[in-house]
Protein backbone atom coordinates (compact mmCIF):
# COMPACT_ATOMS: atom_id res chain seq x y z
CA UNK A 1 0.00 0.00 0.00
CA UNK A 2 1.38 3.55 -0.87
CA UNK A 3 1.00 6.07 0.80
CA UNK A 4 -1.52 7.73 -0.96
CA UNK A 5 -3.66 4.64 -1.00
CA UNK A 6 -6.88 5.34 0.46
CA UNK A 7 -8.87 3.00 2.32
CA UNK A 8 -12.21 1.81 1.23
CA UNK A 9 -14.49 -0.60 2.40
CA UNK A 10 -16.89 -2.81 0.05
CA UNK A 11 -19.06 -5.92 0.75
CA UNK A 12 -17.40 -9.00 0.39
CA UNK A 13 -16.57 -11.26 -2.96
CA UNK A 14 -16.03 -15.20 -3.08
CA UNK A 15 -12.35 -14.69 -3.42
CA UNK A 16 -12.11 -12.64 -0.28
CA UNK A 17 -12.74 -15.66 1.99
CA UNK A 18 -9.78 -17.24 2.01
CA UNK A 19 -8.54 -13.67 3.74
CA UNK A 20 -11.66 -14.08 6.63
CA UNK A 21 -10.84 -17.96 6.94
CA UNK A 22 -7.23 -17.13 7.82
CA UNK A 23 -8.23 -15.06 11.18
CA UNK A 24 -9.72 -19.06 12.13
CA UNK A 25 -6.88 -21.12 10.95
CA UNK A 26 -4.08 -18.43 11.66
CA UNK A 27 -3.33 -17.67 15.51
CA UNK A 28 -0.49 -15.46 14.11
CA UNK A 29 -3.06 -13.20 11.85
CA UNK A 30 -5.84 -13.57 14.28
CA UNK A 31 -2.81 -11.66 16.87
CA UNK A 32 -2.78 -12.95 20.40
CA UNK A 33 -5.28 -10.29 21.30
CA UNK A 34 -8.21 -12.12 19.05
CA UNK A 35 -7.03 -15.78 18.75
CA UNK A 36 -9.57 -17.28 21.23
CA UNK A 37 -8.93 -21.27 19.71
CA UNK A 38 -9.96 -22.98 16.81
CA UNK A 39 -13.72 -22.64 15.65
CA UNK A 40 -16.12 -23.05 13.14
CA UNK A 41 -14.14 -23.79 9.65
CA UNK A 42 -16.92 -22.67 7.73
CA UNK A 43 -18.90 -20.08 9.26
CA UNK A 44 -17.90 -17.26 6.89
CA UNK A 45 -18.75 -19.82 3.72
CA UNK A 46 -21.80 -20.61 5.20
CA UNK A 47 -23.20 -16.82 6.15
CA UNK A 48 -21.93 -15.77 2.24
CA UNK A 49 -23.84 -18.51 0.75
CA UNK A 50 -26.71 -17.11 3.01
CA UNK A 51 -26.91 -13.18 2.59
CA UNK A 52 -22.94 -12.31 1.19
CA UNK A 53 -21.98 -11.56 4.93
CA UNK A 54 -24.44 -8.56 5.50
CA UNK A 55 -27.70 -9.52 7.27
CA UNK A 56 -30.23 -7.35 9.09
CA UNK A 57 -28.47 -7.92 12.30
CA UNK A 58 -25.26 -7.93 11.40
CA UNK A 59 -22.40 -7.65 8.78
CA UNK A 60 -19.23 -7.19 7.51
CA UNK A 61 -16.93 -5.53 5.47
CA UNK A 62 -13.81 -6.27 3.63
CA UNK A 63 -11.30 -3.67 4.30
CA UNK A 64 -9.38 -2.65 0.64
CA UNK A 65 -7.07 0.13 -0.63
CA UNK A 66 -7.26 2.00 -4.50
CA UNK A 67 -3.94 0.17 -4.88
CA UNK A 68 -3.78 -3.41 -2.95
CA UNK A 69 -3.36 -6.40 -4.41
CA UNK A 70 -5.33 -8.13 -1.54
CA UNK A 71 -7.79 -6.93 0.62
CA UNK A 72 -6.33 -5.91 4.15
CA UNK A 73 -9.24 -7.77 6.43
CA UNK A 74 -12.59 -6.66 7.34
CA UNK A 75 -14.73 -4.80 9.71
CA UNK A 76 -17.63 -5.98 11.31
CA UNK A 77 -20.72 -5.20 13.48
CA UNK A 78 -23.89 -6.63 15.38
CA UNK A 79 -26.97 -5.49 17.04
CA UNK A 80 -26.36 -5.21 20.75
CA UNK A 81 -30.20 -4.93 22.19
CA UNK A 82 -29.78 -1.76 24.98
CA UNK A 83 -33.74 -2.35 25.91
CA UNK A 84 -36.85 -3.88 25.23
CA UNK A 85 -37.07 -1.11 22.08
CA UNK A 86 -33.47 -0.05 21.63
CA UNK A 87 -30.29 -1.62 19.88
CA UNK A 88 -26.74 -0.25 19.14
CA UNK A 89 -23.91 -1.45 16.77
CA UNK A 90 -21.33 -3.24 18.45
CA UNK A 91 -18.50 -3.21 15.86
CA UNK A 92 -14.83 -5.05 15.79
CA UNK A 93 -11.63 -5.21 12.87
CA UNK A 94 -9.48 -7.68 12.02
CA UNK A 95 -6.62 -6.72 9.85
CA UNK A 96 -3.79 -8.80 8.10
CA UNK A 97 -0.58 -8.73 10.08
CA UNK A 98 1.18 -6.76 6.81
CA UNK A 99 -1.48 -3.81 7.08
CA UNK A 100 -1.42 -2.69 10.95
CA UNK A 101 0.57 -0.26 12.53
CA UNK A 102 -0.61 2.22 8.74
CA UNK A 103 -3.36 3.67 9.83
CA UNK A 104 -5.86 1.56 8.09
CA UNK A 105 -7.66 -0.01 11.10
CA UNK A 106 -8.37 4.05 12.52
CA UNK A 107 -9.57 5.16 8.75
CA UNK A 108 -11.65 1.63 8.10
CA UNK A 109 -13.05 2.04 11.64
CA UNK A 110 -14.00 5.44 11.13
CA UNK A 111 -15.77 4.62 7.33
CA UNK A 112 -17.63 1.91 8.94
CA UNK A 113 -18.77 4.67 11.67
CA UNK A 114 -20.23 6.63 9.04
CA UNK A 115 -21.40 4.05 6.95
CA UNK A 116 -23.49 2.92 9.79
CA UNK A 117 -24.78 6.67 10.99
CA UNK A 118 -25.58 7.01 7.45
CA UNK A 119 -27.87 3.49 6.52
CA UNK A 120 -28.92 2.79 10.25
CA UNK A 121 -31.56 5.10 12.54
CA UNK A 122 -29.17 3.89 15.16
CA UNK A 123 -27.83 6.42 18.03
CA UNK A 124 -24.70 4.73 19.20
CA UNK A 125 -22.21 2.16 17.93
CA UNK A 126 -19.38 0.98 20.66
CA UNK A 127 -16.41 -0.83 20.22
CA UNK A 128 -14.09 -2.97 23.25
CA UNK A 129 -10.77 -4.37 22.51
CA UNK A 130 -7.84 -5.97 24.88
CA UNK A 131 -6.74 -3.62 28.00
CA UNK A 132 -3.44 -4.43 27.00
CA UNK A 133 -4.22 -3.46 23.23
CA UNK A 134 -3.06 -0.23 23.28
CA UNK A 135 -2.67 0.10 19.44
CA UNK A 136 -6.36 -0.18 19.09
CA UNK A 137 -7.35 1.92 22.18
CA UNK A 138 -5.43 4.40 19.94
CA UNK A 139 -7.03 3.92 16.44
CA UNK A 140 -10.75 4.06 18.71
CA UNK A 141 -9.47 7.12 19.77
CA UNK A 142 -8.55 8.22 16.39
CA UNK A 143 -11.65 7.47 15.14
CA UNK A 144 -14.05 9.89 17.14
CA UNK A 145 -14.54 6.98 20.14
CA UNK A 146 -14.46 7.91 23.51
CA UNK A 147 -13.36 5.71 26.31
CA UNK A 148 -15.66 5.19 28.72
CA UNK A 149 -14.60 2.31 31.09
CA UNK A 150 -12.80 -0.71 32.12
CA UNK A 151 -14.93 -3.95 31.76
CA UNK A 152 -12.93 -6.28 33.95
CA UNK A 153 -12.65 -10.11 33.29
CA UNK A 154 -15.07 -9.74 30.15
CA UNK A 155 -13.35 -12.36 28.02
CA UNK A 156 -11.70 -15.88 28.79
CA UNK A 157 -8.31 -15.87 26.11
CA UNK A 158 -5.53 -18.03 26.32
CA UNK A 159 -6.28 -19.44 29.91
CA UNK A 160 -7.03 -16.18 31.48
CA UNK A 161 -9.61 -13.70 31.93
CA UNK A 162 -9.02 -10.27 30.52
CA UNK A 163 -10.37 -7.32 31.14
CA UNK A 164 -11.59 -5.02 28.15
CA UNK A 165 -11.92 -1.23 27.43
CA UNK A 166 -15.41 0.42 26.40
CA UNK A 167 -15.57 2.57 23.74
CA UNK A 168 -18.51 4.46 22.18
CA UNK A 169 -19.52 6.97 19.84
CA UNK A 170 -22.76 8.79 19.75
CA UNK A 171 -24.31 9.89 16.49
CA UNK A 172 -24.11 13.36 17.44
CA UNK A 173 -20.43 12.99 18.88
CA UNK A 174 -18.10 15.23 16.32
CA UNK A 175 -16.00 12.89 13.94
CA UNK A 176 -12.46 13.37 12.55
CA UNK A 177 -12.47 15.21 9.27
């Protein structure tokens, strides 16, 4: 990727999937902070077949550049019911090992931000990654998310329970140009 690449996001194509499958069979792409053991082989086949990975309740995103030769990963998001009548977009990334550290994950985060504000009547999409994932505390940050807590032991990784940072952003909140 140059440096004048931009990033883009676009739904995702059969020949992306080997990409998506190697976050399951890959603890070294997945990166110890979202390798949680080997699962379901053929879950992103499977929800393609069904609706091309983009469903009323949830979806996801390949993450590209103008100028890659492969995509770069994807971003995702699902409904997180708040109340009996309210929801919010929970969203994550995965990138490729050969695209962090760029950039990309704070500018794909912050597309998929907008993209969401823009198709969804939804008033809040958060985001929680690794205490110890400082990188990605950063890109949040980056991307118009504010901190707002410490979740502690929220996730069971690697024989451990870890405790997790809240972030959110409301659709009001001002975004990065």
């Amino acid at each position: 990727m140059s440096d004048d690449a931009s990033v883009i996001l676009r739904p995702a194509r059969e020949d992306d999937l080997p990409l998506l499958e190697r976050f399951l069979f890959d603890p070294e792409a997945a990166s110890s902070f979202q390798w949680f053991g080997w699962r379901d082989p053929d879950r992103f086949r499977r929800r393609f077949a069904e609706n091309g990975l983009l469903g009323p309740d949830d979806g996801q995103l390949v993450v590209d550049t103008s100028d890659a030769d492969a995509p770069l990963g994807f971003v995702s998001w699902h409904k997180l019911r708040t109340g009996p009548t309210s929801y919010c977009w929970s969203m994550g990334i995965a990138l490729a090992p050969e695209a962090r550290g760029r950039g990309v994950g704070t500018r794909a985060q912050l597309l998929l931000v907008r993209y969401l504000f823009a198709h969804t009547p939804v008033q809040r999409i958060q985001a929680d990654t690794d205490l110890e994932n400082i990188a990605e505390q950063r890109a949040l940050e980056k991307a118009g998310f504010t901190r707002e807590g410490v979740m502690r032991g929220v996730v069971f990784r690697d024989g451990h329970w870890r405790d997790g940072v809240l972030y959110g952003v409301l659709r009001d909140d001002p975004l990065p140009g």
